[in-house]
Protein backbone atom coordinates (compact mmCIF):
# COMPACT_ATOMS: atom_id res chain seq x y z
CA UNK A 1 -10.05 72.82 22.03
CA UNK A 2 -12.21 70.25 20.34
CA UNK A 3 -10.92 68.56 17.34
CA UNK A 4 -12.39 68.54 13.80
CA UNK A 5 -12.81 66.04 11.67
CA UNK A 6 -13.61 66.38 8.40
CA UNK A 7 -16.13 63.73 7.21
CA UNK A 8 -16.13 64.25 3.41
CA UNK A 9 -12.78 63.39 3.70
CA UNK A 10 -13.41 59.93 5.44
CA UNK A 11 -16.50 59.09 2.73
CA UNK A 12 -14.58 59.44 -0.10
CA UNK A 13 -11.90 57.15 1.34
CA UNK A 14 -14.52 54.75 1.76
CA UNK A 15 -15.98 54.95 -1.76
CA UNK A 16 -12.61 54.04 -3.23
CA UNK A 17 -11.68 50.63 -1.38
CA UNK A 18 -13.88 48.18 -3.19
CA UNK A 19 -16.59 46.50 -1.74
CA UNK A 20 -15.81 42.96 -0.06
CA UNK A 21 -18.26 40.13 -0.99
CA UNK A 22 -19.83 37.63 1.34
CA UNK A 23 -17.83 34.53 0.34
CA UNK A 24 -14.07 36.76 1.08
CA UNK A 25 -15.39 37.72 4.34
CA UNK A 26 -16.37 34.32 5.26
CA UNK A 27 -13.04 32.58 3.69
CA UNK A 28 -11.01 35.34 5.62
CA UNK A 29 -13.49 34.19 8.60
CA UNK A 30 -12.53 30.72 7.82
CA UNK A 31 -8.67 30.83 7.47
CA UNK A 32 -8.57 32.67 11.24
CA UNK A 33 -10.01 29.87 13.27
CA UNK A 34 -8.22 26.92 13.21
CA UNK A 35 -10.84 24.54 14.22
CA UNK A 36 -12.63 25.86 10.78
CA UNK A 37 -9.68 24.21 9.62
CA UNK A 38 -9.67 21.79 10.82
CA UNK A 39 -12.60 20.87 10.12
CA UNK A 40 -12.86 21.97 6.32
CA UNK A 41 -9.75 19.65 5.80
CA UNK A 42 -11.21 16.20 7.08
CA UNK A 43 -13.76 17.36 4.65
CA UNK A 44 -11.84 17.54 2.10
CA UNK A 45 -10.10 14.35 2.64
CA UNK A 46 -13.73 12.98 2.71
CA UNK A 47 -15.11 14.07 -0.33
CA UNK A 48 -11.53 13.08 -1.91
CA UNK A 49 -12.39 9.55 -0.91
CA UNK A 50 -15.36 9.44 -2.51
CA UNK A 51 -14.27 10.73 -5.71
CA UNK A 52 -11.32 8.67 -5.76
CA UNK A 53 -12.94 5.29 -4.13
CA UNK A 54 -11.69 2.54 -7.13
CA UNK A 55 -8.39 3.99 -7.10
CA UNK A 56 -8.01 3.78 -3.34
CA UNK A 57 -10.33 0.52 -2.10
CA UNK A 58 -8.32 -2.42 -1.03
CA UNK A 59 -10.69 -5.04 -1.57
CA UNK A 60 -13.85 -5.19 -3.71
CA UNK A 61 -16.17 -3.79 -1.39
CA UNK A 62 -19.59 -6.64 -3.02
CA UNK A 63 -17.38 -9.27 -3.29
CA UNK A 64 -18.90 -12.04 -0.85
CA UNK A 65 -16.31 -14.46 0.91
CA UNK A 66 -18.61 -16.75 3.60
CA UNK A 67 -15.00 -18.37 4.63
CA UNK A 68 -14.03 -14.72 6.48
CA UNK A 69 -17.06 -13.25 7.99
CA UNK A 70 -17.54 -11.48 10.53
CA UNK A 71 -13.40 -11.17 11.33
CA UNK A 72 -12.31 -8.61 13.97
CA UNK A 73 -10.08 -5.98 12.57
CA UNK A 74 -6.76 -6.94 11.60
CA UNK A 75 -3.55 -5.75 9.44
CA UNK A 76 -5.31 -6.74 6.51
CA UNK A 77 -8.65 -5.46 7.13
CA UNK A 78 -8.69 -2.39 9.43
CA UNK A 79 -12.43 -2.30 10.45
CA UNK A 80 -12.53 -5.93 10.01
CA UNK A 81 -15.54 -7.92 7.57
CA UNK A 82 -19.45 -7.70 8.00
CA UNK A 83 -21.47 -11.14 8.36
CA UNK A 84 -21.45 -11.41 4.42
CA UNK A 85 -16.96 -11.05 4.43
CA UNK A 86 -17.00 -8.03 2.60
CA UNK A 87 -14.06 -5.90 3.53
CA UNK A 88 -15.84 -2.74 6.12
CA UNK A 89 -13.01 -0.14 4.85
CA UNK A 90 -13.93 -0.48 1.25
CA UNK A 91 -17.48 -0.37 1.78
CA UNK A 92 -16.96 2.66 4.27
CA UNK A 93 -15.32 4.61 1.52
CA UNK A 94 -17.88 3.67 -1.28
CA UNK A 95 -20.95 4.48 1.14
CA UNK A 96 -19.65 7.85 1.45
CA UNK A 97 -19.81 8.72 -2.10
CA UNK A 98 -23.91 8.34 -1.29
């Protein structure tokens, strides 16, 4: 015998779960993949360092020193000095708040 279903049954059911908006499916989208992760994390450390680039800069990032340019990176520096001897870290992190 064929089974009935009884579809009034199933609609009502439906009309009492609320309604999920765009931005939970695509956070609950988000959380499943891992390379979304990922990815929304080294964003968030970005933006971070922008916000937060006086607190975290090593070195003045326009402060000129002619006696260091153009160093190769070191311990102190860790993406070495431009042909002016400004420190490339600091002015990595303040060019990102652009």
């Amino acid at each position: 015998m064929a089974e009935i279903v009884d579809l009034a049954v199933d609609a009502a059911f439906d009309e009492l779960t609320e309604p999920r908006s765009f931005w939970f499916k695509a956070f609950h989208q988000i959380t499943r993949n891992p390379r979304a992760i990922l990815g929304f994390s080294v964003l968030l450390v970005l933006i971070l360092a922008a916000v937060f680039a006086d607190q975290i800069t090593p070195y003045d990032p326009y402060k000129v020193n002619y006696s260091n340019f153009k160093q190769p990176p070191s311990a102190e520096h860790f993406i070495g000095r431009d042909e002016l001897g400004r420190d490339g870290i600091s002015r990595l992190i303040y060019g990102a708040r652009i």
